[in-house]
N, C-alpha and C. Protein backbone atom coordinates (compact mmCIF):
# COMPACT_ATOMS: atom_id res chain seq x y z
N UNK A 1 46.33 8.79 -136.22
CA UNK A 1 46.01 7.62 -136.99
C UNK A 1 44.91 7.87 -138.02
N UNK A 2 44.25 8.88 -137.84
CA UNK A 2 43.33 9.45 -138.59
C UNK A 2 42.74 10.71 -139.00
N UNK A 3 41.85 11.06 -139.80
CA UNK A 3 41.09 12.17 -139.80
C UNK A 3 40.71 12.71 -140.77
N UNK A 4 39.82 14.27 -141.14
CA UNK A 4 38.95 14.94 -141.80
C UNK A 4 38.83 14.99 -143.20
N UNK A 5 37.75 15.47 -143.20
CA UNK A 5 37.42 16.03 -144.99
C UNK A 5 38.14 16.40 -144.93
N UNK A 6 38.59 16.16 -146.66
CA UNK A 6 39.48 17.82 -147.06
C UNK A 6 38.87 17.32 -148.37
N UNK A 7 39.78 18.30 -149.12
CA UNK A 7 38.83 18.98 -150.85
C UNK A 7 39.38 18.32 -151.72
N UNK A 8 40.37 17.24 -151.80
CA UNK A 8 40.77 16.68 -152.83
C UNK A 8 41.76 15.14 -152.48
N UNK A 9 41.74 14.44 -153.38
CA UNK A 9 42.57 13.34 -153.13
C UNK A 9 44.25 13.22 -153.31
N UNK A 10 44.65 14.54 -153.22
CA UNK A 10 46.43 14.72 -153.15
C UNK A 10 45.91 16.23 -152.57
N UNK A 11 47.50 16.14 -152.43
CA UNK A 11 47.52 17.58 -151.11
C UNK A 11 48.41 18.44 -152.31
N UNK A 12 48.46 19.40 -152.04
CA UNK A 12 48.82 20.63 -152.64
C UNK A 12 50.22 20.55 -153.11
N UNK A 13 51.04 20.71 -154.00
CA UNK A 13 52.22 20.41 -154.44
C UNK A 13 53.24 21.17 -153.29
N UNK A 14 54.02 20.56 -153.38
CA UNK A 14 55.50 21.12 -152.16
C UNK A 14 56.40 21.19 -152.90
N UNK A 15 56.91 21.92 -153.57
CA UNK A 15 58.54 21.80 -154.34
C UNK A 15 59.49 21.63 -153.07
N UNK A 16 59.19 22.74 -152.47
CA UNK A 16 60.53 22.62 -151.18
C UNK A 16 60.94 21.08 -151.06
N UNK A 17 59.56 20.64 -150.42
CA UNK A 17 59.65 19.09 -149.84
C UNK A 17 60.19 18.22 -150.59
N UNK A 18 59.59 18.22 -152.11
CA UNK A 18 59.89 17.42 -153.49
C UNK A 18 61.71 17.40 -153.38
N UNK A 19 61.91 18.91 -153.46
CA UNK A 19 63.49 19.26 -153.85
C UNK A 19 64.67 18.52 -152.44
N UNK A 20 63.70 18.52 -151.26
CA UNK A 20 64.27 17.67 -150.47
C UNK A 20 65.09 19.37 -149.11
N UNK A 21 64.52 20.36 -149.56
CA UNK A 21 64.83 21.28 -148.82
C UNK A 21 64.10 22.02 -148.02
N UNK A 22 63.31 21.20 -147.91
CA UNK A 22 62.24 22.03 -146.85
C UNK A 22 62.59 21.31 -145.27
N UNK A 23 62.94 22.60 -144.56
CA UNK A 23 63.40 22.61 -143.09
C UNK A 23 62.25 22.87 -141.85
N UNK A 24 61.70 21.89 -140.98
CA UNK A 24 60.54 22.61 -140.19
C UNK A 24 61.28 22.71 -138.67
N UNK A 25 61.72 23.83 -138.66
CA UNK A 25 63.16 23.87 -137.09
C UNK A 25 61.89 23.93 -135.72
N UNK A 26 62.07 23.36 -134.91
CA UNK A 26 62.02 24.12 -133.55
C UNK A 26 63.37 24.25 -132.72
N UNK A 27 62.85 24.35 -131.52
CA UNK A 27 63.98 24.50 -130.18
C UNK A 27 64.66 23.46 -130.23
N UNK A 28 64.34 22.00 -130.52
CA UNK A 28 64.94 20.84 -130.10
C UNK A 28 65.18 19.62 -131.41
N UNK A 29 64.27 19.65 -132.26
CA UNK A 29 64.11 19.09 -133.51
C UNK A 29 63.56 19.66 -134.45
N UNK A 30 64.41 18.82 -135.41
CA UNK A 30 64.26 19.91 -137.14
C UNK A 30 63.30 18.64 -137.66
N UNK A 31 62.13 18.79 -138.80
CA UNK A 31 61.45 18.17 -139.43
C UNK A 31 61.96 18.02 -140.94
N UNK A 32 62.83 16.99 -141.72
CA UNK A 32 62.85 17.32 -143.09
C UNK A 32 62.41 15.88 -143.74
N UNK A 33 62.59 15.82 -145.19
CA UNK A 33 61.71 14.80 -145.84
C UNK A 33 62.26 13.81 -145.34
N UNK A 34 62.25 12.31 -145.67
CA UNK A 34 63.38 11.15 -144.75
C UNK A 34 63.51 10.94 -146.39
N UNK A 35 65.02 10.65 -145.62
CA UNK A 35 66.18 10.01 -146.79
C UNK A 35 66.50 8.69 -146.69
N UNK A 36 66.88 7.93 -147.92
CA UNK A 36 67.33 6.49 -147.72
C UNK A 36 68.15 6.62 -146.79
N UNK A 37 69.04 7.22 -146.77
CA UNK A 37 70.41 7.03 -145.61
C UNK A 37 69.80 7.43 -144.06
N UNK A 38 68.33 7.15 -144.06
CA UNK A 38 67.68 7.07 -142.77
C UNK A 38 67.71 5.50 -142.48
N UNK A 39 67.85 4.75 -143.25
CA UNK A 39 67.10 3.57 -143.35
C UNK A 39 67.35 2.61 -141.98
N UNK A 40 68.77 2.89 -141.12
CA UNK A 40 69.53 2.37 -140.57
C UNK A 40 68.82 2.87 -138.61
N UNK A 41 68.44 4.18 -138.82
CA UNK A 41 67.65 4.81 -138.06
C UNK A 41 66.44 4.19 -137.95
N UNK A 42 65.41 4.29 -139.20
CA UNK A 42 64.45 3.95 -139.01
C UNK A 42 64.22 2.58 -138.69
N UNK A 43 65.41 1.49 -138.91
CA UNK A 43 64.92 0.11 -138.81
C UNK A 43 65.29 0.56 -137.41
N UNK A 44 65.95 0.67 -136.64
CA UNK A 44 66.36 0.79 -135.24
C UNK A 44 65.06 0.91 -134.39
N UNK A 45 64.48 2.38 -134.57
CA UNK A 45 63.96 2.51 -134.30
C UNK A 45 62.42 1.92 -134.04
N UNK A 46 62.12 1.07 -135.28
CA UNK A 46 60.91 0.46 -135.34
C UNK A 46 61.05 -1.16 -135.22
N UNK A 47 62.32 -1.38 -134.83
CA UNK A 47 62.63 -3.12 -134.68
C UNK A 47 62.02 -3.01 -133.25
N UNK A 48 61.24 -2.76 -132.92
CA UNK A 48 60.77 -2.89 -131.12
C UNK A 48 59.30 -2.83 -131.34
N UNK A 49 58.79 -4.34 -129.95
CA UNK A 49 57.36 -4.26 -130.25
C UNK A 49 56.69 -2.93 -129.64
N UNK A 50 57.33 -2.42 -128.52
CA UNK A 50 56.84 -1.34 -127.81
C UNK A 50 56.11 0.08 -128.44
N UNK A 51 57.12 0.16 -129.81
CA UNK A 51 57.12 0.90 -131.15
C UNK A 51 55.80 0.73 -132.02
N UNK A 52 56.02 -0.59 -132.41
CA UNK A 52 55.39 -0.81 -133.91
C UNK A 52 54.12 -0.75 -132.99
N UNK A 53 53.57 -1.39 -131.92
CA UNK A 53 52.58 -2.14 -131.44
C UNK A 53 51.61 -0.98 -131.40
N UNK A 54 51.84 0.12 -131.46
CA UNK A 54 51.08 1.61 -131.08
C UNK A 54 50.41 2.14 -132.57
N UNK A 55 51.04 1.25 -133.68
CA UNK A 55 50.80 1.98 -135.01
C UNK A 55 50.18 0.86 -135.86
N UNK A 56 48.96 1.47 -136.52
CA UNK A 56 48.09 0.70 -137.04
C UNK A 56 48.70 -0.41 -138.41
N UNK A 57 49.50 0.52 -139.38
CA UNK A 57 49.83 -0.12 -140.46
C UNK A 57 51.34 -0.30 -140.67
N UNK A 58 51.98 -0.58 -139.20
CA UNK A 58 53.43 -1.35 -139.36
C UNK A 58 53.29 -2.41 -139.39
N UNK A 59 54.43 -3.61 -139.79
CA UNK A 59 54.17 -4.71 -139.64
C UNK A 59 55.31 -5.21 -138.60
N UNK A 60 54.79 -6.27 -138.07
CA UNK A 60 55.53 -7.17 -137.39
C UNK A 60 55.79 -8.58 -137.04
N UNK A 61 57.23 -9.42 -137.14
CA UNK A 61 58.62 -8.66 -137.30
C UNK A 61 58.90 -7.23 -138.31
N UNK A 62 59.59 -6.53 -138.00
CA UNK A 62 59.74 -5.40 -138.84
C UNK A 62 61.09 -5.52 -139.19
N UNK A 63 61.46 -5.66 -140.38
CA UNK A 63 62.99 -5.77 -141.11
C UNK A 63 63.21 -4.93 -142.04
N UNK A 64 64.53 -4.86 -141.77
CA UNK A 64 65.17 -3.89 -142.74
C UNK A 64 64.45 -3.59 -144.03
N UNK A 65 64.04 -4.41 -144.60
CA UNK A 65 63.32 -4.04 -146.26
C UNK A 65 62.35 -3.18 -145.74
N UNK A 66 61.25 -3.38 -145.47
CA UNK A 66 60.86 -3.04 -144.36
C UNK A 66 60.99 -1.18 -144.37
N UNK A 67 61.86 -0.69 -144.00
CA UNK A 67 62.52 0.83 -143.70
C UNK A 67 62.87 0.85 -145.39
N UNK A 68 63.42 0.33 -145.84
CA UNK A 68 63.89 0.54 -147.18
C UNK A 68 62.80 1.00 -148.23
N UNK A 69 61.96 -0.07 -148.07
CA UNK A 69 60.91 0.24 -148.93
C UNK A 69 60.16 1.21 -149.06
N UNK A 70 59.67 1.21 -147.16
CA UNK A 70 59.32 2.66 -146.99
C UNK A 70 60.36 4.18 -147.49
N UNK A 71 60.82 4.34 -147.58
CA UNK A 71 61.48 5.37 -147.98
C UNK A 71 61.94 5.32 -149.58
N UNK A 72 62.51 4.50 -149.95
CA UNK A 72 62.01 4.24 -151.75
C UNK A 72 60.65 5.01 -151.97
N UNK A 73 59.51 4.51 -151.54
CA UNK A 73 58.80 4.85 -151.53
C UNK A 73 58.45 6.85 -151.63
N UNK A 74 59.15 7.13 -151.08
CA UNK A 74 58.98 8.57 -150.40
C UNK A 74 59.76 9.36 -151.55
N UNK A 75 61.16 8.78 -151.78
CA UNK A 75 61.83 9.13 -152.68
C UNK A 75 61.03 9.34 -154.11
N UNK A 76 60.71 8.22 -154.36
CA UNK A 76 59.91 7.93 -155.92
C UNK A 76 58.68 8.25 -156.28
N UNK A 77 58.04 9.12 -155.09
CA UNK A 77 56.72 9.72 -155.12
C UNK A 77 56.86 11.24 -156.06
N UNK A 78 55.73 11.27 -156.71
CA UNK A 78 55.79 12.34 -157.61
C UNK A 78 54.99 13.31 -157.06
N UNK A 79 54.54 14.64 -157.41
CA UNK A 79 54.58 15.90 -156.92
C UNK A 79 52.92 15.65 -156.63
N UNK A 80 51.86 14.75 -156.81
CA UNK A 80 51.25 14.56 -156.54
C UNK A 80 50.63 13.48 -155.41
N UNK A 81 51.10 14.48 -154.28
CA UNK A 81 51.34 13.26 -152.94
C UNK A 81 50.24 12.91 -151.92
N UNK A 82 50.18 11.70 -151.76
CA UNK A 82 48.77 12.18 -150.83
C UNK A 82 49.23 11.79 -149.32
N UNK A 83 50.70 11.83 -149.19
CA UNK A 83 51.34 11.70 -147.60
C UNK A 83 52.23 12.94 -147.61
N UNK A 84 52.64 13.59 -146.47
CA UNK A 84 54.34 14.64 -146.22
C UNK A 84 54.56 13.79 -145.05
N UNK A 85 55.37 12.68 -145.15
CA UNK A 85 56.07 12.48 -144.34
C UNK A 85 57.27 13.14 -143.42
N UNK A 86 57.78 12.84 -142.53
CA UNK A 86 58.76 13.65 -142.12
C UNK A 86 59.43 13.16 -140.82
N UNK A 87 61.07 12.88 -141.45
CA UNK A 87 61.97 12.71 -140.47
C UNK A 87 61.99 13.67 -138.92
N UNK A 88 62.15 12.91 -137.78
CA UNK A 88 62.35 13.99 -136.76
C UNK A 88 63.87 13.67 -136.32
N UNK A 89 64.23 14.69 -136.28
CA UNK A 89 66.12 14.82 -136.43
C UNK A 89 66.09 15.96 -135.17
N UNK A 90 67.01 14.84 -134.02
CA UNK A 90 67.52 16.00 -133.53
C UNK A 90 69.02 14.95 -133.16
N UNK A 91 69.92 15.99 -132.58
CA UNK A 91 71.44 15.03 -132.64
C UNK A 91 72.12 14.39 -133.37
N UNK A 92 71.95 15.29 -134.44
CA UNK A 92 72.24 14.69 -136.14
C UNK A 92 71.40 13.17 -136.11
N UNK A 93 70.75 12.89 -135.69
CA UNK A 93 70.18 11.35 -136.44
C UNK A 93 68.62 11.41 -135.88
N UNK A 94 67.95 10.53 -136.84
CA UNK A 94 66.61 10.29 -136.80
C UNK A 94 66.12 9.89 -135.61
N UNK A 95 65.27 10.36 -134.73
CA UNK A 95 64.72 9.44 -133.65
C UNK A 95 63.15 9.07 -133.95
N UNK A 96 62.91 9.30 -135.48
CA UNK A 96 60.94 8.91 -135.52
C UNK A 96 60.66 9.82 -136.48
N UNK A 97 59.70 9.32 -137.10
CA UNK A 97 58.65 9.96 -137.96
C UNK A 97 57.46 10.28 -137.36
N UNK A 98 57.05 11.84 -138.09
CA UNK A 98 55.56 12.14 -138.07
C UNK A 98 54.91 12.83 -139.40
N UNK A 99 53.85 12.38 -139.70
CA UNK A 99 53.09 12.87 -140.98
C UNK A 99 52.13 13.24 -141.23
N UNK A 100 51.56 13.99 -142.22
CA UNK A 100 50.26 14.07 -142.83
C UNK A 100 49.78 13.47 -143.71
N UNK A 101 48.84 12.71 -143.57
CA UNK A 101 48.46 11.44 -144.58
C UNK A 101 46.82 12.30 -145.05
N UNK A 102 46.77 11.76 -146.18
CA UNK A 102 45.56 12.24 -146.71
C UNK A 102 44.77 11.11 -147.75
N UNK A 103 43.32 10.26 -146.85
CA UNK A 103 42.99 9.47 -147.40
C UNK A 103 41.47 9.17 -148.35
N UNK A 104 41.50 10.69 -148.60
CA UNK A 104 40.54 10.68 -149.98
C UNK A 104 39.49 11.68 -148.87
N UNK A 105 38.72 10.89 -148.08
CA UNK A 105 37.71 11.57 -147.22
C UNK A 105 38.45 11.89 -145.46
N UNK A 106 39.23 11.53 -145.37
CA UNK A 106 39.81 11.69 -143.92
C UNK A 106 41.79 12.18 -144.37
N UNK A 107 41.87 13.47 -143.03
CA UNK A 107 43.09 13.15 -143.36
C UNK A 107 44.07 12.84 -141.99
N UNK A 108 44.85 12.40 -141.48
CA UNK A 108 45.32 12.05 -140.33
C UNK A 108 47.16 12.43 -140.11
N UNK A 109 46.75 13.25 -138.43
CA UNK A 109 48.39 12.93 -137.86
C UNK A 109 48.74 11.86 -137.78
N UNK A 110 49.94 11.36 -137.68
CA UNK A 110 50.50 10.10 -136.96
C UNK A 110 51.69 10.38 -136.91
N UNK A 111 52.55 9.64 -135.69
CA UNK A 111 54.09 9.97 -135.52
C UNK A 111 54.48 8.44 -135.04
N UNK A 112 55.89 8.02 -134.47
CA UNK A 112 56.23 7.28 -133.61
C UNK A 112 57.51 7.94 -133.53
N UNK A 113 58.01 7.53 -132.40
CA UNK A 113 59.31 8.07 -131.49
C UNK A 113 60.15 6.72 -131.15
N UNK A 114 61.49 6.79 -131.73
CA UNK A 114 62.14 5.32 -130.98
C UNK A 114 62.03 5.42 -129.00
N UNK A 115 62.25 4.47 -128.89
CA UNK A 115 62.04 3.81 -127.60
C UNK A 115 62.92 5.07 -126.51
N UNK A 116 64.40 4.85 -127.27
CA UNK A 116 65.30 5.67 -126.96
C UNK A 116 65.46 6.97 -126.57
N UNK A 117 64.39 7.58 -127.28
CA UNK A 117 63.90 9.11 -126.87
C UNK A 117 62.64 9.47 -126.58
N UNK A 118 62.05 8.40 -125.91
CA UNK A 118 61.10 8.56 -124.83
C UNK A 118 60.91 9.41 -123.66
N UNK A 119 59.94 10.24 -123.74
CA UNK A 119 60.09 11.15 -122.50
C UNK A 119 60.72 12.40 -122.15
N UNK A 120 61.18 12.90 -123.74
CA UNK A 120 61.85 14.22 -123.50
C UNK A 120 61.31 15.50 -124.49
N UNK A 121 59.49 14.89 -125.03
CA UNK A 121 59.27 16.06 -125.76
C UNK A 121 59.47 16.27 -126.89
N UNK A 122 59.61 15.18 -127.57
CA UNK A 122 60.23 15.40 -129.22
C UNK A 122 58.71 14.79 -129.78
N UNK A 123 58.50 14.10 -129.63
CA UNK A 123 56.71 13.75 -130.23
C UNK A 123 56.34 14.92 -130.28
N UNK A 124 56.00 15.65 -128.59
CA UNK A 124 55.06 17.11 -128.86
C UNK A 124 55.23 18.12 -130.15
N UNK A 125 56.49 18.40 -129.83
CA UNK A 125 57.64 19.03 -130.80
C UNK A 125 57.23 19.23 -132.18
N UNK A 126 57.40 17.91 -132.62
CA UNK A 126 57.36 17.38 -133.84
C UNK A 126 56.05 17.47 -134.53
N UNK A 127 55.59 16.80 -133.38
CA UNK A 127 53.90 16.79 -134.00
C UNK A 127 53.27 18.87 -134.06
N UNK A 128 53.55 19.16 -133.48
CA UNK A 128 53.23 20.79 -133.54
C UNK A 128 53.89 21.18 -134.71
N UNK A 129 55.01 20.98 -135.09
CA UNK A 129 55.74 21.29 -136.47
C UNK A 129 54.68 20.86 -137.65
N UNK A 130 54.58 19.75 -137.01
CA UNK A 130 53.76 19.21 -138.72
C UNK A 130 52.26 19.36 -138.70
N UNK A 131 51.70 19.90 -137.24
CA UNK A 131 50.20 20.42 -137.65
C UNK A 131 50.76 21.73 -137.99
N UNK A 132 51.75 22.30 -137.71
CA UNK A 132 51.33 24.02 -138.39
C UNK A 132 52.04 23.58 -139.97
N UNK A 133 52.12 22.87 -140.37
CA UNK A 133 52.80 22.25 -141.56
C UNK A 133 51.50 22.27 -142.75
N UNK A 134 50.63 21.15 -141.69
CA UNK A 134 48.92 21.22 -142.14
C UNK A 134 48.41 22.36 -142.49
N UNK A 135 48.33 23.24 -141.61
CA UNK A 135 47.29 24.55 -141.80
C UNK A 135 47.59 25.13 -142.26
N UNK A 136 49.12 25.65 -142.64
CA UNK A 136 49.75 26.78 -143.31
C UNK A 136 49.95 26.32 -144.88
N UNK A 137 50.56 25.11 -144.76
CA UNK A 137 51.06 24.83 -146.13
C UNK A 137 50.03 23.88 -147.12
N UNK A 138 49.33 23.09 -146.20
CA UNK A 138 48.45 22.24 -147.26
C UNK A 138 47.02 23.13 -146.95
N UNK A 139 46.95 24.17 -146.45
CA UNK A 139 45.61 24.73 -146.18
C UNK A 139 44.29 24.10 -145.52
N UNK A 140 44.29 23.41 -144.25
CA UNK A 140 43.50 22.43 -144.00
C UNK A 140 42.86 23.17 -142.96
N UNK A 141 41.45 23.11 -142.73
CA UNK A 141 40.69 23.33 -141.32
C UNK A 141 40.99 22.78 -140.73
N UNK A 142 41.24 21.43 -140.35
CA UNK A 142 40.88 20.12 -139.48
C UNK A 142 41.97 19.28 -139.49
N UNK A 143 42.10 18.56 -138.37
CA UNK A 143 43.19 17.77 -138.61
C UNK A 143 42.29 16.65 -137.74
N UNK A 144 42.42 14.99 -137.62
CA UNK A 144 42.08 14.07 -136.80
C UNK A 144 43.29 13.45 -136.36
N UNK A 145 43.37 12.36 -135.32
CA UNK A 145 44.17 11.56 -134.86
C UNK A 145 43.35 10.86 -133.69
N UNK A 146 44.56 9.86 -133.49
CA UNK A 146 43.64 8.81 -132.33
C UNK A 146 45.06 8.04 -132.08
N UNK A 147 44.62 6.83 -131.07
CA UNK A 147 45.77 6.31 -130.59
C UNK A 147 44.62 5.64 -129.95
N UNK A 148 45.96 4.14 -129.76
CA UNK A 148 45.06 3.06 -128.99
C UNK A 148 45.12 2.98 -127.30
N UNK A 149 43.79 2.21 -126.41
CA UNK A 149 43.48 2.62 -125.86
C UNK A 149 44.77 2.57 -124.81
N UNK A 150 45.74 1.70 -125.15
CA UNK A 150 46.40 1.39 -123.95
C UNK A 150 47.73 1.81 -124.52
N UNK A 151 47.53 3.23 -125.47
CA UNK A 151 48.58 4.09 -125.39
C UNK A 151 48.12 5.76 -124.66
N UNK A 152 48.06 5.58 -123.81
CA UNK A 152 47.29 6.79 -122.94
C UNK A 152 48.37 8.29 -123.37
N UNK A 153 49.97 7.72 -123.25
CA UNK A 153 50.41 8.64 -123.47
C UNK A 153 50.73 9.58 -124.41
N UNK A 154 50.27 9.05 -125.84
CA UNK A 154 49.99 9.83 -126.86
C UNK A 154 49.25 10.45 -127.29
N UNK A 155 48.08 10.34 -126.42
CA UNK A 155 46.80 10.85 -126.16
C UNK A 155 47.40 12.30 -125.57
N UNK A 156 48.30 12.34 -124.33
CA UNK A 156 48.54 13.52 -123.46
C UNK A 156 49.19 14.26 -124.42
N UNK A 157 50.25 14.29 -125.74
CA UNK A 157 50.51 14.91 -126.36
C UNK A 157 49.86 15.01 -127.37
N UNK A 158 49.10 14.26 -128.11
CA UNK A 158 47.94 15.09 -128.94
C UNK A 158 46.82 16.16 -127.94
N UNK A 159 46.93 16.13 -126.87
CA UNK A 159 45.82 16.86 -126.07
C UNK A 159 46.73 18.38 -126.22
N UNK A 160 48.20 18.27 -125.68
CA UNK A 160 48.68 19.81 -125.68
C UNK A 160 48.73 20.45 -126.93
N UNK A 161 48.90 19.79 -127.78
CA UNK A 161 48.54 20.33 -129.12
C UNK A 161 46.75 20.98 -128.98
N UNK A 162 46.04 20.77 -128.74
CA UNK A 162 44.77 21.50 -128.95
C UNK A 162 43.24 19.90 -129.01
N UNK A 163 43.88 19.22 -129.24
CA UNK A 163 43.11 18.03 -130.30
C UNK A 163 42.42 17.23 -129.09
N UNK A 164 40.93 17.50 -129.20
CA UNK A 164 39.79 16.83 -127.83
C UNK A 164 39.41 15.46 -128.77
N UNK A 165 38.74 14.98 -127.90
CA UNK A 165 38.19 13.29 -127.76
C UNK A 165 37.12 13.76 -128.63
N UNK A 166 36.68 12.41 -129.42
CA UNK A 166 35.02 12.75 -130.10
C UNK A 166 34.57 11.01 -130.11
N UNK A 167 35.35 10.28 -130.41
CA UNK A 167 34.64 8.64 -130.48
C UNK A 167 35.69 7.94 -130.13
N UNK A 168 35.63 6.76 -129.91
CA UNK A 168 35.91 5.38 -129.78
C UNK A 168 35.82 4.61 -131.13
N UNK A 169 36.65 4.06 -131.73
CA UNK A 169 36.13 2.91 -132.91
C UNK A 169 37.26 1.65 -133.28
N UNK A 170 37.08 0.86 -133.57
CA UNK A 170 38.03 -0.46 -133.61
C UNK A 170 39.12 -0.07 -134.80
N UNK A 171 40.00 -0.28 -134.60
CA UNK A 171 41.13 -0.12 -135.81
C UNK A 171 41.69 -1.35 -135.59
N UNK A 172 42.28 -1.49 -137.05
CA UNK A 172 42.91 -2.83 -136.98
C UNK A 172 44.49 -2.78 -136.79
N UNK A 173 44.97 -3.28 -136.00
CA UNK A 173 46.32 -2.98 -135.83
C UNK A 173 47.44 -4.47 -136.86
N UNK A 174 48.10 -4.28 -137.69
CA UNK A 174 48.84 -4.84 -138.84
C UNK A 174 50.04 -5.67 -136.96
N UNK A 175 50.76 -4.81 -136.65
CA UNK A 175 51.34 -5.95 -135.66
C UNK A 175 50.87 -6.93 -134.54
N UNK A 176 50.04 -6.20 -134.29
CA UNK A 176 48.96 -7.46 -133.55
C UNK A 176 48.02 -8.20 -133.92
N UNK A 177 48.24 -8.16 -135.15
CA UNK A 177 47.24 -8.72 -135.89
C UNK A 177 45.37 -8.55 -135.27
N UNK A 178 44.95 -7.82 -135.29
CA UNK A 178 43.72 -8.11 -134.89
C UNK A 178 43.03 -6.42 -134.40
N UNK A 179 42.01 -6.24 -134.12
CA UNK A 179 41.43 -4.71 -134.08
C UNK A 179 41.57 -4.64 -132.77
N UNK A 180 41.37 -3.07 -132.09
CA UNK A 180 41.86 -2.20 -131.19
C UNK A 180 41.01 -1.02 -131.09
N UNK A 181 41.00 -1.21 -129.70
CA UNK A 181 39.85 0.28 -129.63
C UNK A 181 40.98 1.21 -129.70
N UNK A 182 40.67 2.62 -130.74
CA UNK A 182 41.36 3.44 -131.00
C UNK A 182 40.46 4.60 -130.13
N UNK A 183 40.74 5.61 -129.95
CA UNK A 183 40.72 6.63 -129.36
C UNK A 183 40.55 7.95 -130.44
N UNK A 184 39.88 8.37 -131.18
CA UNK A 184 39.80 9.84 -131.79
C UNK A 184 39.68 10.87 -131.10
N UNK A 185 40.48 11.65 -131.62
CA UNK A 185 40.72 13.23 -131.39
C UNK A 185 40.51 13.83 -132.33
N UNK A 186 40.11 15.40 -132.26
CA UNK A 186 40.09 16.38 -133.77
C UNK A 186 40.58 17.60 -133.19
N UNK A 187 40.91 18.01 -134.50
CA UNK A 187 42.03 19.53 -133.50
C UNK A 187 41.50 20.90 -135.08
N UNK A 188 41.10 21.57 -135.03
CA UNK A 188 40.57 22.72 -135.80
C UNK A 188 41.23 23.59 -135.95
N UNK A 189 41.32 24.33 -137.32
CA UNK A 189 42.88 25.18 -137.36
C UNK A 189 42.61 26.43 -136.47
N UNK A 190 41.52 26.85 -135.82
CA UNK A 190 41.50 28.40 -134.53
C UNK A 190 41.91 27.80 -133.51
N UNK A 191 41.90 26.40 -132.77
CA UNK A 191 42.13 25.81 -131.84
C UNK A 191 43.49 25.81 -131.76
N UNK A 192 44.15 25.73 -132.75
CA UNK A 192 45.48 25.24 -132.94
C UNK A 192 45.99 26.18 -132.79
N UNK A 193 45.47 27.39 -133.40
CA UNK A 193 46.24 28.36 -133.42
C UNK A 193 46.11 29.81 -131.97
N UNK A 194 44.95 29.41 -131.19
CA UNK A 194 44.92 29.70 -130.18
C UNK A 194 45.44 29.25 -129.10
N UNK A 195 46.23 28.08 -128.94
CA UNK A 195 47.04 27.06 -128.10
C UNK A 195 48.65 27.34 -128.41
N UNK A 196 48.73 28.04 -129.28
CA UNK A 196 50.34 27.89 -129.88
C UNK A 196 51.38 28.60 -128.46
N UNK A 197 50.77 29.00 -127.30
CA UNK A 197 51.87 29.27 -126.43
C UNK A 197 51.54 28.27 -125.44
N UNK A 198 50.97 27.26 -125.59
CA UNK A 198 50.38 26.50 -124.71
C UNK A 198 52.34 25.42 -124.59
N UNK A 199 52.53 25.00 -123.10
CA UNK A 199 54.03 24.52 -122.77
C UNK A 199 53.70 23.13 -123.34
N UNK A 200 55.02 22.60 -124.13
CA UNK A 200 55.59 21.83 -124.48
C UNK A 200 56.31 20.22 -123.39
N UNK A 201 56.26 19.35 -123.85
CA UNK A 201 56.63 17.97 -122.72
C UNK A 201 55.87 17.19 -122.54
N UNK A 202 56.92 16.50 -121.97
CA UNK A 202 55.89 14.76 -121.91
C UNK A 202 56.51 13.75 -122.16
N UNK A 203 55.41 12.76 -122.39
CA UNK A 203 55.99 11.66 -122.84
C UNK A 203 55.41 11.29 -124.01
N UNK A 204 56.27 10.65 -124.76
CA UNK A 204 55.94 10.09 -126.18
C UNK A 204 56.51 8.89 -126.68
N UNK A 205 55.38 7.92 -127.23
CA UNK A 205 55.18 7.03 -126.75
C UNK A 205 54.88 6.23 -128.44
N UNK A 206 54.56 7.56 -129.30
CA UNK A 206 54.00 7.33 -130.48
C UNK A 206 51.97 7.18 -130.64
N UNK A 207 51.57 7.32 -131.98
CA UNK A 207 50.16 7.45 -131.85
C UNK A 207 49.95 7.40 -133.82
């Protein structure tokens, strides 16, 4: 939901990503840009309070425009981006997004997982794809994230990734209208990269 300095207010140009061909594979799910013809996925997926309720700047009810916009959005962004979003595809169709957001002085993981594929490791997955996404391709030391308090289990998969506790602070959550003790984590690119045989699983829950 959050995190670090970095050196500028857009992240480093991606043609791959731009061109719509950049592939981030593991064992179980592939990471690529999201396409409108997600839109049908993504409303699915995020029409549930269980979903949205974990993520600071969804809204709720969540409707179709909603998914649309968001991804218009993604589409019509120019080479100067300050998000890499990214579809998580496994079984030919979308089950969730995870990204790198970059907000001038902080830059932050965040993912969510539909309901549906809860519990089989595709958060971890995913989210490991797109921090080595961070360090390699946008060149970042640091990465932050957090999750609210009474999502414990996204906490356990930002932890196998590398990423320890540092504060407590209120975030405002857009579907519940109202603030939330969030939970911070920070994860450092030697950490990350000293953990990379560290086992995979869990549950995911979104963060």
């Amino acid at each position: 939901m959050s995190a670090v300095a970095t050196k500028s207010v857009t992240f480093p140009p991606q043609p791959a990503y731009d061109a719509g061909t950049l592939a981030l594979k593991g064992p179980r799910v592939t990471l690529r840009r999201p396409l409108k013809s997600d839109a049908d996925d993504v409303f699915k997926g995020m029409n549930d309070i269980e979903v949205v309720k974990n993520l600071s700047r969804a809204p709720w009810p969540y409707m179709m425009h909603d998914a649309v916009s968001w991804l218009d959005g993604i589409e019509n962004a120019g080479p100067e981006r300050t998000a890499y979003p990214f579809a998580i595809v496994t079984g030919g169709r979308q089950v969730g997004t995870v990204g790198i957001s970059n907000h001038g002085e902080t830059v932050e993981l965040g993912y969510w997982i539909g309901r549906d594929a809860w519990g089989r490791g595709f958060a971890t997955e995913a989210a490991r794809l797109a921090v080595g996404f961070a360090f390699t391709h946008l060149d970042l030391e640091e990465l932050e994230a957090g999750h609210f308090v009474d999502n414990a289990a996204s906490g356990r998969v930002l932890e196998k990734l590398g990423f320890a506790y540092t504060q407590t602070v209120a975030r405002f959550s857009k579907a519940r209208d109202c603030d939330v003790d969030c939970r911070m984590m920070i994860l450092p690119r030697t950490r990350f990269a000293a953990g990379q045989n560290d086992s995979e699983g869990g549950t995911d829950h979104g963060g």
